[in-house]
Protein backbone atom coordinates (compact mmCIF):
# COMPACT_ATOMS: atom_id res chain seq x y z
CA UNK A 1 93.61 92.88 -200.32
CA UNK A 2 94.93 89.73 -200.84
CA UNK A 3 94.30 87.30 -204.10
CA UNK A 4 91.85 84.90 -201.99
CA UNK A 5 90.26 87.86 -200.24
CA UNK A 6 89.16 89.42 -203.55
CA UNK A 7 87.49 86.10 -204.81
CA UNK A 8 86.08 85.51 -201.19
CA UNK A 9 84.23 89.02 -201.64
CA UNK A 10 83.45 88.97 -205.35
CA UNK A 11 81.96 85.24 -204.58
CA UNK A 12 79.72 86.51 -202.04
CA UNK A 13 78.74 89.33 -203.76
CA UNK A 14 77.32 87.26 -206.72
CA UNK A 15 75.73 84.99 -204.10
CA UNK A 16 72.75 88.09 -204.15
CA UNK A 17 72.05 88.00 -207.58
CA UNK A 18 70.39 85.12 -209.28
CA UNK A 19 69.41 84.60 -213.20
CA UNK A 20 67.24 82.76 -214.99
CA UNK A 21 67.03 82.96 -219.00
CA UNK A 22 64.22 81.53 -220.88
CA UNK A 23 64.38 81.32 -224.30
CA UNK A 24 61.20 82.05 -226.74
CA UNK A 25 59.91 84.24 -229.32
CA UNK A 26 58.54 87.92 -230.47
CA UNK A 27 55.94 88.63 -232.94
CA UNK A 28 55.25 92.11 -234.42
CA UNK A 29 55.28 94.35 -237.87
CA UNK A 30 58.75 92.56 -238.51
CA UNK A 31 58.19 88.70 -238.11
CA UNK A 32 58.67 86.11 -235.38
CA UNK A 33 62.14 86.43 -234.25
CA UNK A 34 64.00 85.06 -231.42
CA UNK A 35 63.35 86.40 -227.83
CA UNK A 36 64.27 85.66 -224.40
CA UNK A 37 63.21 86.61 -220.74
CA UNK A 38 65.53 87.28 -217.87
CA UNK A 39 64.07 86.69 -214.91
CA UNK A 40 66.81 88.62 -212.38
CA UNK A 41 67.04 88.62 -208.00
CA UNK A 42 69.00 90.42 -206.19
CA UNK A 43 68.16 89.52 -202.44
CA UNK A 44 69.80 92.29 -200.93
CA UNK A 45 67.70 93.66 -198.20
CA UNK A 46 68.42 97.29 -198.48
CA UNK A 47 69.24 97.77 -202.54
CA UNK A 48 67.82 94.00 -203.83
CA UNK A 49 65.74 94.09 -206.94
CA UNK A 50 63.08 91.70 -208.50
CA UNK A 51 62.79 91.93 -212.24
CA UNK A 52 61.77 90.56 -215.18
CA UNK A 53 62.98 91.71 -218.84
CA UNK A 54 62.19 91.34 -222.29
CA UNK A 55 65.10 91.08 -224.45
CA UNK A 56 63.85 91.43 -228.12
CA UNK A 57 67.00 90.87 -230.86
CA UNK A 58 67.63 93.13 -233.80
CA UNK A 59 65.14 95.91 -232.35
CA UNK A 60 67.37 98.46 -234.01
CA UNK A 61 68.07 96.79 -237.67
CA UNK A 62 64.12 96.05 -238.13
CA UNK A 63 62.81 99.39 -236.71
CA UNK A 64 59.06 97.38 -236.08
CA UNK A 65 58.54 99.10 -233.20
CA UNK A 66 58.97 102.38 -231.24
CA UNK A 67 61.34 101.71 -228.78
CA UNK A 68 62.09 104.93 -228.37
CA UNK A 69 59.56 106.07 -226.42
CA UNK A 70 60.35 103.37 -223.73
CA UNK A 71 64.05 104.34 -223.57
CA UNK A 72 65.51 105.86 -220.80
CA UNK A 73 64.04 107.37 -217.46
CA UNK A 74 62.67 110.50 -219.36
CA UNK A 75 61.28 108.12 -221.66
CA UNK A 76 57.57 109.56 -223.27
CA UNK A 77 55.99 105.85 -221.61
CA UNK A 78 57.67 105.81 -218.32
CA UNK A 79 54.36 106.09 -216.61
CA UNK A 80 52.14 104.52 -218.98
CA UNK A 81 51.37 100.65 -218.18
CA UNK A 82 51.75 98.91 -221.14
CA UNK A 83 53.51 95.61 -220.72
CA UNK A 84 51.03 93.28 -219.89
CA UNK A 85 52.60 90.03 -218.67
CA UNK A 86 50.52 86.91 -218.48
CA UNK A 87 50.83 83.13 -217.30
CA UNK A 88 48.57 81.17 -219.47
CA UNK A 89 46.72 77.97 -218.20
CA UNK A 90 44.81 75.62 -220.14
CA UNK A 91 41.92 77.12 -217.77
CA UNK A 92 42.23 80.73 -217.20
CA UNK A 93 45.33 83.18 -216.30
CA UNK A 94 46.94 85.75 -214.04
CA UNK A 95 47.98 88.98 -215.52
CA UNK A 96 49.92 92.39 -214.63
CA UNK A 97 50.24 95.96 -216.41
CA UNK A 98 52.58 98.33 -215.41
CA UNK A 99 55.21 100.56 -217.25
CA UNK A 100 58.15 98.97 -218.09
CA UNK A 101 61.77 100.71 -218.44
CA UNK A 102 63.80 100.41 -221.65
CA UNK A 103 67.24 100.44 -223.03
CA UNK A 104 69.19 99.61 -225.93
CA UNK A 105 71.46 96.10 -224.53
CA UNK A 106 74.72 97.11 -223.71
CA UNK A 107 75.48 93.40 -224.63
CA UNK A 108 74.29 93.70 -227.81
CA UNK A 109 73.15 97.15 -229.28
CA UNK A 110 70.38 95.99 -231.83
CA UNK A 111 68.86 94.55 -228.64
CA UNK A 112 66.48 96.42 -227.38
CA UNK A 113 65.00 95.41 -223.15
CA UNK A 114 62.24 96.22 -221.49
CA UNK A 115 62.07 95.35 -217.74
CA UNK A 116 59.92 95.57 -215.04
CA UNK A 117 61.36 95.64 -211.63
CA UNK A 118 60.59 96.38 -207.92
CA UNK A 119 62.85 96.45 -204.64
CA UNK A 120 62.78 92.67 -203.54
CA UNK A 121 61.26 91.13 -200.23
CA UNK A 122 58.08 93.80 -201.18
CA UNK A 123 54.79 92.72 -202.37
CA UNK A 124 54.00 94.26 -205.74
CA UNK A 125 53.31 93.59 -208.81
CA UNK A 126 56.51 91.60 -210.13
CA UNK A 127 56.53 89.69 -206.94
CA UNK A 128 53.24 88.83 -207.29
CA UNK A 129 53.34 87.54 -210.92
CA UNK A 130 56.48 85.68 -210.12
CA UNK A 131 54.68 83.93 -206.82
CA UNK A 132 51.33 82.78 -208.92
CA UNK A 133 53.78 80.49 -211.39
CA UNK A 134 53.08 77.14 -211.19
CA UNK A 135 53.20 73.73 -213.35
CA UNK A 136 49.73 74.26 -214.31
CA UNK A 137 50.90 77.18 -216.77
CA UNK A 138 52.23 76.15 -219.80
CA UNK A 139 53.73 79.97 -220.87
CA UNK A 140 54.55 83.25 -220.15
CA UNK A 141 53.28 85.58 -222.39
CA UNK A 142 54.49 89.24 -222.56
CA UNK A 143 52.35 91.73 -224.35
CA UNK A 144 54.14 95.13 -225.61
CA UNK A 145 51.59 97.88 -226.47
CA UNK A 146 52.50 100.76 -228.79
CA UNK A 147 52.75 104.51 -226.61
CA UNK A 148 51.42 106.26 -229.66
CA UNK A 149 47.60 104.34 -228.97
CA UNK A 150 48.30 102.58 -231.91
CA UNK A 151 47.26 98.52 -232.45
CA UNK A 152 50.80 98.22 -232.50
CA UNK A 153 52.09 95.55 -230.16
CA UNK A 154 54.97 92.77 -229.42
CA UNK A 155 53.97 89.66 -228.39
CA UNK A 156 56.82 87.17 -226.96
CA UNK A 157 56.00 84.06 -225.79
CA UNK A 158 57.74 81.76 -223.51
CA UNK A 159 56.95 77.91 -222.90
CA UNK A 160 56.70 76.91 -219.76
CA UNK A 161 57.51 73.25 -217.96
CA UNK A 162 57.52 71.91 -214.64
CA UNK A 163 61.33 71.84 -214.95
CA UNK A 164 61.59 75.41 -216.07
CA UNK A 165 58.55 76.12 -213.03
CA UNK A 166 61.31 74.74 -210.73
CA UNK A 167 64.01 76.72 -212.08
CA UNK A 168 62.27 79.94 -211.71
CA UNK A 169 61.21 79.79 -208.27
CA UNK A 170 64.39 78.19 -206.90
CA UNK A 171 66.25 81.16 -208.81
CA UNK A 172 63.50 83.57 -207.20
CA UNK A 173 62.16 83.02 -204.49
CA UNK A 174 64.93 84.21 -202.16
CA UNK A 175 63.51 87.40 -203.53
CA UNK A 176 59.64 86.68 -203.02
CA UNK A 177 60.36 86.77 -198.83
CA UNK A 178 59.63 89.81 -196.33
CA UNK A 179 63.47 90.77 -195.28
CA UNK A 180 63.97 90.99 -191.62
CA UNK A 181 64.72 94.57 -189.96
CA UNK A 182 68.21 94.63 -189.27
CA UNK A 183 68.43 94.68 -185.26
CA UNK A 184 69.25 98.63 -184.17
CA UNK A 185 72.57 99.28 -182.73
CA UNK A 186 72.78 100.04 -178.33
CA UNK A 187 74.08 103.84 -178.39
């Protein structure tokens, strides 16, 4: 494979993935710290995934939390719904629980991420969330419960604009569509 081929290929496979990071914060039994949320797309029609994560810094120095028990695919909360996601209005807001994933940020190892994801072109959840954003909200709050039943929680927060509305949805909404069938091959 030639040079230009390579780069032909490696630009059109980044073409299905789109990123969006908002910066904000995280509260819980160690401070207010920095935070962000990655909103991620990957419009493929057959292996495509919407998600959003919460990236919260120096999880492993401060200990505040049991991350633990979110970590990994055999992790002890994998089935438990408790991230609770919210876009707050001056009037009212839209919410979601489900269980979120978690791992330690290969990026950065005191990082610890939880993320919530589904295949994309589906309705669910995610998709759902993601669709109801608009300029009237001014933030997207993300609500970590404890798995122990504990009052334990993180709460990040995220400001939102109508800039920052514009950004998401032009990052996601590839994502947000049904996908077409691909047409079956004549035998």
């Amino acid at each position: 494979m030639t040079l230009a081929a390579f780069l032909s290929f490696a630009a059109a496979a980044q073409a299905d993935l789109n990123s969006l990071v908002v910066a904000g914060k995280v509260e819980g039994q160690g401070g207010t710290r920095p935070a962000t949320l990655r909103l991620l797309c990957n419009s493929d029609p057959d292996d495509g995934a919407l998600s959003i994560e919460l990236w919260v810094s120096q999880a492993f120095k401060l200990k505040d939390f049991d991350y633990d028990d979110f970590e990994g695919p055999d992790a002890a909360a994998a089935d438990r719904a408790l991230s609770h996601v919210s876009l707050v209005a001056n009037k009212g807001q839209t919410e979601i629980s489900q269980a979120a994933a978690g791992w330690y940020s290969g990026d950065d190892p005191d990082t610890f991420v939880f993320g919530l994801s589904e295949p994309s072109h589906h309705a669910g959840k995610v998709g759902t969330l993601v669709k109801a954003i608009e300029a009237k909200h001014k933030q997207i709050v993300w609500v970590q419960s404890a798995f122990d039943k504990s009052k334990r929680e993180l709460r990040a927060s995220f400001a939102l604009d109508a800039a920052t509305v514009k950004r998401i949805h032009d990052s996601l909404d590839e994502c947000l569509t049904p996908s077409h069938p691909k047409p079956k091959s004549k035998k």
